[in-house]
PDB file of N, CA and C in Angstrom:
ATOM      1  N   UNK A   1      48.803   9.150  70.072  1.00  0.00           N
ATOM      2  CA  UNK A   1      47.418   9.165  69.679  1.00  0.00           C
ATOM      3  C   UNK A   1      47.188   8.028  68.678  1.00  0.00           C
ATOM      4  N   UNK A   2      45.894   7.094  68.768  1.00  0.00           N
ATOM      5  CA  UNK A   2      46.025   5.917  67.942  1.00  0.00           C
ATOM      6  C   UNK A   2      45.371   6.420  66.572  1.00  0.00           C
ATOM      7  N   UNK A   3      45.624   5.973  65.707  1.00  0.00           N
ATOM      8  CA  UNK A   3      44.691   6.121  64.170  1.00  0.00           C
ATOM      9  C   UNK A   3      43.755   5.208  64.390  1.00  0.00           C
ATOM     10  N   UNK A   4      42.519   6.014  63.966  1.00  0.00           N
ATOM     11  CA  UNK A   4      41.453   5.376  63.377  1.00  0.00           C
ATOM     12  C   UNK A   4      41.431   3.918  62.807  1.00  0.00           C
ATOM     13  N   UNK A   5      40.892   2.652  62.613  1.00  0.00           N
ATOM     14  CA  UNK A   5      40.981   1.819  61.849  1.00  0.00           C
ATOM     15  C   UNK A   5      40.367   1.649  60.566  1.00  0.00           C
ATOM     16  N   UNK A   6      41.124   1.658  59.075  1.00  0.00           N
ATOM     17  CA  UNK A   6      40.500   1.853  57.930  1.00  0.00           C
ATOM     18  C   UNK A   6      40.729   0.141  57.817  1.00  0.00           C
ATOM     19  N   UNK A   7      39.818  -0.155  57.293  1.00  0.00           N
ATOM     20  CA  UNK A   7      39.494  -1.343  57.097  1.00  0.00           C
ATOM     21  C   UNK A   7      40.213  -1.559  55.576  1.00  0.00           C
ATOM     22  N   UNK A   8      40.831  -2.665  55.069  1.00  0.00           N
ATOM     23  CA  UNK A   8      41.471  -2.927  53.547  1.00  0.00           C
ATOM     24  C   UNK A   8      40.168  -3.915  52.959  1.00  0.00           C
ATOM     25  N   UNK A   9      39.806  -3.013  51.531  1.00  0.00           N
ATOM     26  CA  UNK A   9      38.964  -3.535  51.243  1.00  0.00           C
ATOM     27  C   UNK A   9      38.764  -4.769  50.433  1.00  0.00           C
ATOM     28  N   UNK A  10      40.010  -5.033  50.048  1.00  0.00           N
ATOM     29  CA  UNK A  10      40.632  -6.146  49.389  1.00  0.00           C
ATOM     30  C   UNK A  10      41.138  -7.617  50.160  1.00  0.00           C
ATOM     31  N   UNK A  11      40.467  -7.235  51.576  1.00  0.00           N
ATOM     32  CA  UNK A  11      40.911  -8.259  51.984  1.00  0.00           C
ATOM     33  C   UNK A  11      40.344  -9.239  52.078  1.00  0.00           C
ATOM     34  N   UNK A  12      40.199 -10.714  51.583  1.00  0.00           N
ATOM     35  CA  UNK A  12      39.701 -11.658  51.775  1.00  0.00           C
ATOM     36  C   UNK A  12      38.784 -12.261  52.270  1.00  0.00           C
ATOM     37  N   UNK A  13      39.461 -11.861  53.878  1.00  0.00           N
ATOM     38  CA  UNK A  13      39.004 -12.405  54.927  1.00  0.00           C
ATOM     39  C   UNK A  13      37.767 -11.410  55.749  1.00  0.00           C
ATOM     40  N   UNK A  14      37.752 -10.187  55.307  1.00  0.00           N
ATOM     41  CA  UNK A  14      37.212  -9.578  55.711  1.00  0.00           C
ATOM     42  C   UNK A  14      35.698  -9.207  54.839  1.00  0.00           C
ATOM     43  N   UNK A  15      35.800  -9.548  53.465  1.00  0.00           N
ATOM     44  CA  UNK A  15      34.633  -9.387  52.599  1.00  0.00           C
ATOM     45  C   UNK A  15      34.129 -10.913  52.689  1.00  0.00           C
ATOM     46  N   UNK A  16      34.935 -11.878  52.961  1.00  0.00           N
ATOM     47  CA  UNK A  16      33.944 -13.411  52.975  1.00  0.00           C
ATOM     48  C   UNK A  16      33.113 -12.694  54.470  1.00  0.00           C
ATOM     49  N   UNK A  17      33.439 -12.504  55.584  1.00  0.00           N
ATOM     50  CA  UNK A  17      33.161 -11.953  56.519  1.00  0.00           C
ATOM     51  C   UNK A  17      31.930 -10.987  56.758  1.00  0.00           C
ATOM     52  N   UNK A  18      31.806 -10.196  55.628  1.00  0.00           N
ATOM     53  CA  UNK A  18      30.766  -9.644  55.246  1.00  0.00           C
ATOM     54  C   UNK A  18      29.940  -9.821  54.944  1.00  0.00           C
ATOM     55  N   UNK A  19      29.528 -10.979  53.590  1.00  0.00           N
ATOM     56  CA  UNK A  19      29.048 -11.728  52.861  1.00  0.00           C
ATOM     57  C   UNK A  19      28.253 -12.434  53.779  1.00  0.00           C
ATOM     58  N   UNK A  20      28.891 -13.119  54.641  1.00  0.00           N
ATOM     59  CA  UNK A  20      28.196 -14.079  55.823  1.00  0.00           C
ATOM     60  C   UNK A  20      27.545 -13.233  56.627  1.00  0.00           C
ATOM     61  N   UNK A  21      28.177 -11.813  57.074  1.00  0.00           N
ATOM     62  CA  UNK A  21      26.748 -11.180  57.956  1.00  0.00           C
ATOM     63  C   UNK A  21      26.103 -10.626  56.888  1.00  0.00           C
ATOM     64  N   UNK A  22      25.843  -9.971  55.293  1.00  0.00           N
ATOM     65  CA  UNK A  22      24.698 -10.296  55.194  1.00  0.00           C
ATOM     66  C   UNK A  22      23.625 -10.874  54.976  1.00  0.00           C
ATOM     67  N   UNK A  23      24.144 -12.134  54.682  1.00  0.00           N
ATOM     68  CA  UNK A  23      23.488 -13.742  54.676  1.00  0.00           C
ATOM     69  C   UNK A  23      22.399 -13.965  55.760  1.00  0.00           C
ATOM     70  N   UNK A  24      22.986 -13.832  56.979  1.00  0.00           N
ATOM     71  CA  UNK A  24      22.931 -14.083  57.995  1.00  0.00           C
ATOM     72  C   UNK A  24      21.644 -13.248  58.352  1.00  0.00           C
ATOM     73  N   UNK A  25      22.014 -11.436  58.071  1.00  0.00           N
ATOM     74  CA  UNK A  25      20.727 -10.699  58.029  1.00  0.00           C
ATOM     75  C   UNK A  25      19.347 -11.138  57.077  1.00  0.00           C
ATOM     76  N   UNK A  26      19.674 -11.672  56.031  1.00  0.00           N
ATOM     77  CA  UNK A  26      19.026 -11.555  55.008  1.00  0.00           C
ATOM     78  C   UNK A  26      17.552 -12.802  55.587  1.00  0.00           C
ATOM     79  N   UNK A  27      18.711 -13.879  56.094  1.00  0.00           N
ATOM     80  CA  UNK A  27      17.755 -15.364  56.626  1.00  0.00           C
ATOM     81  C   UNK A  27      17.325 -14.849  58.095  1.00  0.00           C
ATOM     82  N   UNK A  28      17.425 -13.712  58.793  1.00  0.00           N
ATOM     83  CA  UNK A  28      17.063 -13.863  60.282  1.00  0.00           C
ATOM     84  C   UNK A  28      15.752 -13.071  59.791  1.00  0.00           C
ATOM     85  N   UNK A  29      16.172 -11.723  58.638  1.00  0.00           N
ATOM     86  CA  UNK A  29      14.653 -10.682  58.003  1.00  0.00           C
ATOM     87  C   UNK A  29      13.575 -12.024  57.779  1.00  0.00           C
ATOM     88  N   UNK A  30      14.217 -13.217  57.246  1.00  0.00           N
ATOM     89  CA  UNK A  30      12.906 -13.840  56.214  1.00  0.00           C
ATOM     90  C   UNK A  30      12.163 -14.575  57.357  1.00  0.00           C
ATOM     91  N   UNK A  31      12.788 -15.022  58.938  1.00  0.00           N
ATOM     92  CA  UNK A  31      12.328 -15.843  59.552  1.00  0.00           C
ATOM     93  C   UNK A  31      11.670 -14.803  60.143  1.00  0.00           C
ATOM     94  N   UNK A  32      12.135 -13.486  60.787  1.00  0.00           N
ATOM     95  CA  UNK A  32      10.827 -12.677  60.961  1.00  0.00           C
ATOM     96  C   UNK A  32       9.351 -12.656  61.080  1.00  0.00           C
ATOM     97  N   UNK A  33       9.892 -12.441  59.364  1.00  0.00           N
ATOM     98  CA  UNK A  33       8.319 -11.932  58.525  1.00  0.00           C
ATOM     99  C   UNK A  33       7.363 -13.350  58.760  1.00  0.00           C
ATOM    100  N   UNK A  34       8.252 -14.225  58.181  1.00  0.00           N
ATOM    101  CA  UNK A  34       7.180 -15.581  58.387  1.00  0.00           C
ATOM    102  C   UNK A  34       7.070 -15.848  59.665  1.00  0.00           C
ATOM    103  N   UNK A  35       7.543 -15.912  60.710  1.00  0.00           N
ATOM    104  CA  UNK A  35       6.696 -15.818  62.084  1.00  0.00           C
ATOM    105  C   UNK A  35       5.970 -15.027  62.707  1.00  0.00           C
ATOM    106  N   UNK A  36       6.122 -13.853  62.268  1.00  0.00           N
ATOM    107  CA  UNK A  36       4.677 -12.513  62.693  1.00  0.00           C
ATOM    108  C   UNK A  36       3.766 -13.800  61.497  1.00  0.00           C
ATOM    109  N   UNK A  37       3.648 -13.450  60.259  1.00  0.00           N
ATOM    110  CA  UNK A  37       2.489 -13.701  59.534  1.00  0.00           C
ATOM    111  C   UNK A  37       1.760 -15.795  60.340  1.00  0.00           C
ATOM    112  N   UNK A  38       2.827 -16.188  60.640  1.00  0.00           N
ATOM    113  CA  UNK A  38       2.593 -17.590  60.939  1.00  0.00           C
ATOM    114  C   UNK A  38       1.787 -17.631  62.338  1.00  0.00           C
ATOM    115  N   UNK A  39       2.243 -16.167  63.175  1.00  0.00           N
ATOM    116  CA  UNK A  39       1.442 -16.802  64.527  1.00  0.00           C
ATOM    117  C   UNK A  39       0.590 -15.676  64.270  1.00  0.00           C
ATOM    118  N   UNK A  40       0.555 -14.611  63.991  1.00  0.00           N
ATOM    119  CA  UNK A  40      -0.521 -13.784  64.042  1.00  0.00           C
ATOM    120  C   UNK A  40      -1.717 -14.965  62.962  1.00  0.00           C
ATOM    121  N   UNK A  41      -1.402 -15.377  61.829  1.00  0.00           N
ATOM    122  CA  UNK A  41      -2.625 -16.356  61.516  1.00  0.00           C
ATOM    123  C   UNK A  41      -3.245 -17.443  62.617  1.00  0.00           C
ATOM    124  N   UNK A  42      -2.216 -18.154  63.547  1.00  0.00           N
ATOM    125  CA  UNK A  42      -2.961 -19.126  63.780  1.00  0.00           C
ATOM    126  C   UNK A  42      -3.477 -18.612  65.728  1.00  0.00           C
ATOM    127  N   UNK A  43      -2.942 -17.630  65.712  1.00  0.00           N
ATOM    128  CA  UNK A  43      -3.749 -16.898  67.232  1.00  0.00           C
ATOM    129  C   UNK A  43      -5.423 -16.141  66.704  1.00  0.00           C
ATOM    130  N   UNK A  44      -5.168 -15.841  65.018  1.00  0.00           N
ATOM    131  CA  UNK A  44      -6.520 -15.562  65.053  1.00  0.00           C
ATOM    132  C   UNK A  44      -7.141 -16.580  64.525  1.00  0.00           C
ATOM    133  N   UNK A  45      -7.114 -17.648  64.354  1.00  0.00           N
ATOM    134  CA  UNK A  45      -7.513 -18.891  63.468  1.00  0.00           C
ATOM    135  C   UNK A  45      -7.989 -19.714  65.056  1.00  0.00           C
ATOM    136  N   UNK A  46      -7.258 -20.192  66.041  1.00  0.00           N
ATOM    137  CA  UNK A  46      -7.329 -21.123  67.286  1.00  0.00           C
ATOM    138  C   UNK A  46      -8.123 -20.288  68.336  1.00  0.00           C
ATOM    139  N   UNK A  47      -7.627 -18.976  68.220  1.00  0.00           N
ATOM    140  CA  UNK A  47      -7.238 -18.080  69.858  1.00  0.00           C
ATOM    141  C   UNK A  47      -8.876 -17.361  69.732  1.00  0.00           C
ATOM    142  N   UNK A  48      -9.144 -17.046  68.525  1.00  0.00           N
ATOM    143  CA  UNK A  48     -10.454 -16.191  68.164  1.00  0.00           C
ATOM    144  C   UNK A  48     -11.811 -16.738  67.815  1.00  0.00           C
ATOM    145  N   UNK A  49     -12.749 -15.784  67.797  1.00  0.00           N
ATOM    146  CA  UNK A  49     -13.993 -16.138  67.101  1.00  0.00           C
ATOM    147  C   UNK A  49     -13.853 -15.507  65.529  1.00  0.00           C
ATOM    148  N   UNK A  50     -12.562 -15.323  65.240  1.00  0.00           N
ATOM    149  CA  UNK A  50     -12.437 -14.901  63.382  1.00  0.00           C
ATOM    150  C   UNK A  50     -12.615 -15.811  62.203  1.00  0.00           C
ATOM    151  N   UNK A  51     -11.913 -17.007  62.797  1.00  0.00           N
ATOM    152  CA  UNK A  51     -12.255 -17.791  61.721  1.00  0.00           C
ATOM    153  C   UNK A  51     -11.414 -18.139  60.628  1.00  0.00           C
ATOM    154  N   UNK A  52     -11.175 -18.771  59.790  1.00  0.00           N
ATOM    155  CA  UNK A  52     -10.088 -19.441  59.177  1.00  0.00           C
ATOM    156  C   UNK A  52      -9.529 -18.143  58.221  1.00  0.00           C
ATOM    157  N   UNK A  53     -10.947 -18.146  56.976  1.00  0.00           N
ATOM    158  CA  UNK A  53     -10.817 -17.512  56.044  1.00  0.00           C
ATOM    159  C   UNK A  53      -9.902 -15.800  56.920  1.00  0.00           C
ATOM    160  N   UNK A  54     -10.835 -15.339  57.943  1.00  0.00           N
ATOM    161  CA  UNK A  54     -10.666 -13.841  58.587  1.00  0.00           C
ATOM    162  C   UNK A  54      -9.097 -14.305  58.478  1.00  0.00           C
ATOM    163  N   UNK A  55      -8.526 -15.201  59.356  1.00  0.00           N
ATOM    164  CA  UNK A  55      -7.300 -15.512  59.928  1.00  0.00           C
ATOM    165  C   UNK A  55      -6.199 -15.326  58.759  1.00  0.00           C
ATOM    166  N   UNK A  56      -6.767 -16.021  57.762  1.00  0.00           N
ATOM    167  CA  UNK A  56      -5.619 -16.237  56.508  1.00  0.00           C
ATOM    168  C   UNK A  56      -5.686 -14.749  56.092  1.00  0.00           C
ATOM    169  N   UNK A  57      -5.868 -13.629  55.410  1.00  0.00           N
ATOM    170  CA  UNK A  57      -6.394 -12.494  55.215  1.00  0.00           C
ATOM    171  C   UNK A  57      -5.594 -12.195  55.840  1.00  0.00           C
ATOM    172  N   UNK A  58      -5.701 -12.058  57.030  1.00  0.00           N
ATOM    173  CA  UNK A  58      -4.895 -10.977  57.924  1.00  0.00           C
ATOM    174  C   UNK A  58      -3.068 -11.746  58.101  1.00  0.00           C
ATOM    175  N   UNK A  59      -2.759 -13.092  57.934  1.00  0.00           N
ATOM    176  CA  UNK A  59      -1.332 -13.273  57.863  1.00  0.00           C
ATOM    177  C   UNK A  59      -0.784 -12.893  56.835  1.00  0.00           C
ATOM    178  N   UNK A  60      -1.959 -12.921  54.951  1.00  0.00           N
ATOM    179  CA  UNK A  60      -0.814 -12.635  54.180  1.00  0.00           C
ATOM    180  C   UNK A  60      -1.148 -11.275  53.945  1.00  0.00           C
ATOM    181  N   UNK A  61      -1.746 -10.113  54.862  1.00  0.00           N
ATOM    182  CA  UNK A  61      -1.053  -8.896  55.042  1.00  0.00           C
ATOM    183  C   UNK A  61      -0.272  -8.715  56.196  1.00  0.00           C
ATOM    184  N   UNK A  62       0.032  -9.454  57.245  1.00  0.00           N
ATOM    185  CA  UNK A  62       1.447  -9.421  57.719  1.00  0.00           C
ATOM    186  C   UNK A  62       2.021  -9.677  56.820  1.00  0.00           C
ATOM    187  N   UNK A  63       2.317 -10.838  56.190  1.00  0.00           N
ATOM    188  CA  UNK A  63       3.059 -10.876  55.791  1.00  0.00           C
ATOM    189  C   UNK A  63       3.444  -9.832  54.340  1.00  0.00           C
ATOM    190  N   UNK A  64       2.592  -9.806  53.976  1.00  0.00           N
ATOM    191  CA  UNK A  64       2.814  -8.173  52.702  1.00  0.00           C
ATOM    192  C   UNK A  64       3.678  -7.000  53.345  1.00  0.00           C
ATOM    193  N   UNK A  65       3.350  -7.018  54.715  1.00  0.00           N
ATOM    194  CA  UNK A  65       3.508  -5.382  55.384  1.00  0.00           C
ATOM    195  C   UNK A  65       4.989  -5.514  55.249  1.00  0.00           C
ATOM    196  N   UNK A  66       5.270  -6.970  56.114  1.00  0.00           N
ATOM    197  CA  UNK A  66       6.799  -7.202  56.590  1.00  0.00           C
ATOM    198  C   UNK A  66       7.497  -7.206  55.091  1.00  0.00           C
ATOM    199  N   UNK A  67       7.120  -8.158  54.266  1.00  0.00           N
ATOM    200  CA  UNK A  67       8.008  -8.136  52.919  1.00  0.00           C
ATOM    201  C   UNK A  67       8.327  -6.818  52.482  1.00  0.00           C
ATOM    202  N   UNK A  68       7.552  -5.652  52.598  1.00  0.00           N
ATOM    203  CA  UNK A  68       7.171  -4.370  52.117  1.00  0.00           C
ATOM    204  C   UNK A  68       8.230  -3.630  52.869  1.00  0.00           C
ATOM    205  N   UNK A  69       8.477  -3.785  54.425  1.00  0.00           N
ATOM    206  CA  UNK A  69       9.210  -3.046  55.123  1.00  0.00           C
ATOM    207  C   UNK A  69      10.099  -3.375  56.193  1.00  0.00           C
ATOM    208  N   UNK A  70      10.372  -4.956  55.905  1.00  0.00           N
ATOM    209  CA  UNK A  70      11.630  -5.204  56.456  1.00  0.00           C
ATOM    210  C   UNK A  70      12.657  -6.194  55.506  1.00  0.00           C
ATOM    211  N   UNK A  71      11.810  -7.029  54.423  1.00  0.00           N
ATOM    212  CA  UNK A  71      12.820  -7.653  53.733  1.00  0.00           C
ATOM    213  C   UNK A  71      13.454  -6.559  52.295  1.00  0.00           C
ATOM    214  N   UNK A  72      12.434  -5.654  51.750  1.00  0.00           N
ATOM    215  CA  UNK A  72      12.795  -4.861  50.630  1.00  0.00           C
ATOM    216  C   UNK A  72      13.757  -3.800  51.416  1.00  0.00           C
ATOM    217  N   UNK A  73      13.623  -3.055  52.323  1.00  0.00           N
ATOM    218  CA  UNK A  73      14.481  -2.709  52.831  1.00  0.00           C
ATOM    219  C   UNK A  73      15.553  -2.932  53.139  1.00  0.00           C
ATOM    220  N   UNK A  74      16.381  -3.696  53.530  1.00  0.00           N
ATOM    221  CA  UNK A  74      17.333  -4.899  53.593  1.00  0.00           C
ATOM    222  C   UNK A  74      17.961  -5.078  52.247  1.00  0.00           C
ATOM    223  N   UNK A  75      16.958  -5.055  51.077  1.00  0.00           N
ATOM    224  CA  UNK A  75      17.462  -5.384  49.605  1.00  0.00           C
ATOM    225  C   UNK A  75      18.817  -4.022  48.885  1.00  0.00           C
ATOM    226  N   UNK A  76      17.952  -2.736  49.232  1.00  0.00           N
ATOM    227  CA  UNK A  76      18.722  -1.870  49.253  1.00  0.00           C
ATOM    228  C   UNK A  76      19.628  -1.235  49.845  1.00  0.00           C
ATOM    229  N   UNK A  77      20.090  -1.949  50.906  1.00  0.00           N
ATOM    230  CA  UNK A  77      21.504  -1.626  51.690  1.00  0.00           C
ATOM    231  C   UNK A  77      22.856  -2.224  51.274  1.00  0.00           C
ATOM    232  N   UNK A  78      23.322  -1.176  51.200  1.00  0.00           N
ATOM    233  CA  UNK A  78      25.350  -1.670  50.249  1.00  0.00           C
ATOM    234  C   UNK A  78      25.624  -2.450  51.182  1.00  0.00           C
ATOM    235  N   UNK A  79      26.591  -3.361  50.491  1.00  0.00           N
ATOM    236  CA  UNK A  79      27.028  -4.773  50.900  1.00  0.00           C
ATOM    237  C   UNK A  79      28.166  -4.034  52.576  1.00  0.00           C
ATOM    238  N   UNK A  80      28.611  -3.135  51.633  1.00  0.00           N
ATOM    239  CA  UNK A  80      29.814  -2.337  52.489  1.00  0.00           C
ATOM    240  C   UNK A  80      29.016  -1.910  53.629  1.00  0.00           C
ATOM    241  N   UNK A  81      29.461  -2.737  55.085  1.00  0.00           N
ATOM    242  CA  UNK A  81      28.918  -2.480  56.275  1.00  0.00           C
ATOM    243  C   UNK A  81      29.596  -0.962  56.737  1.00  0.00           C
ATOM    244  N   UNK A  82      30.673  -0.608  56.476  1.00  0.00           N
ATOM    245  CA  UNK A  82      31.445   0.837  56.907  1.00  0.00           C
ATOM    246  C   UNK A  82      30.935   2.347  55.984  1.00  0.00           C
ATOM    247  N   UNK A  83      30.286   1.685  55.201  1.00  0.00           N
ATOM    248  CA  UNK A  83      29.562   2.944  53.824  1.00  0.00           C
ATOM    249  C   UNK A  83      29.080   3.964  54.763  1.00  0.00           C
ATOM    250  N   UNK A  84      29.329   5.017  54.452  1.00  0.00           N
ATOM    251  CA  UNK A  84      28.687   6.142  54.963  1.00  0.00           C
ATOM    252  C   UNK A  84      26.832   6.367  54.876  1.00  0.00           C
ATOM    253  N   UNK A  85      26.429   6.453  55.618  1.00  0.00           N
ATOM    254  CA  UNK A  85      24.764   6.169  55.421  1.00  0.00           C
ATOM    255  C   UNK A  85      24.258   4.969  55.861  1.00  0.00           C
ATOM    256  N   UNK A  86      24.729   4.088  55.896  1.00  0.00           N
ATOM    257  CA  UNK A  86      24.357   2.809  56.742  1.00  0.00           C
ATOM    258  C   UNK A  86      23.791   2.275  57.953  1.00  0.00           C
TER     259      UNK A  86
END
């Protein structure tokens, strides 16, 4: 029967490893948010009868919503990808 794999938490190679995926999460959350808020502004700015001012309004509450509930979220998750609750 095989054992489980416990990961060593001291290992080097495995916390630089970490570090980089959550880097990695952290810059894919931010490109997100700024592309909902970037095209939802300029589909209602080009695409609509809304109008500049309407258009801007409504990207930087995309963009509020997303900062609010996908990058702060993200802020509070342990570095430790194996943490119980994760």
């Amino acid at each position: 029967m095989a054992t489980p794999f416990t990961p060593n938490p001291n290992d080097p190679a495995l916390v630089d490893h970490e570090r980089t995926y959550k880097t990695f999460n952290i810059l894919l959350r931010w490109c997100m948010v700024h592309l909902a808020s970037v095209i939802s502004f300029l589909v209602l700015w080009f695409a609509t009868g809304a109008g500049f001012i309407t258009a801007l309004v409504v990207g930087v509450v995309v963009f509020a919503l997303g900062y609010a509930f996908v990058i702060r979220h993200e802020e509070h998750q342990p570095l430790d990808v194996w943490k119980e609750g994760r």
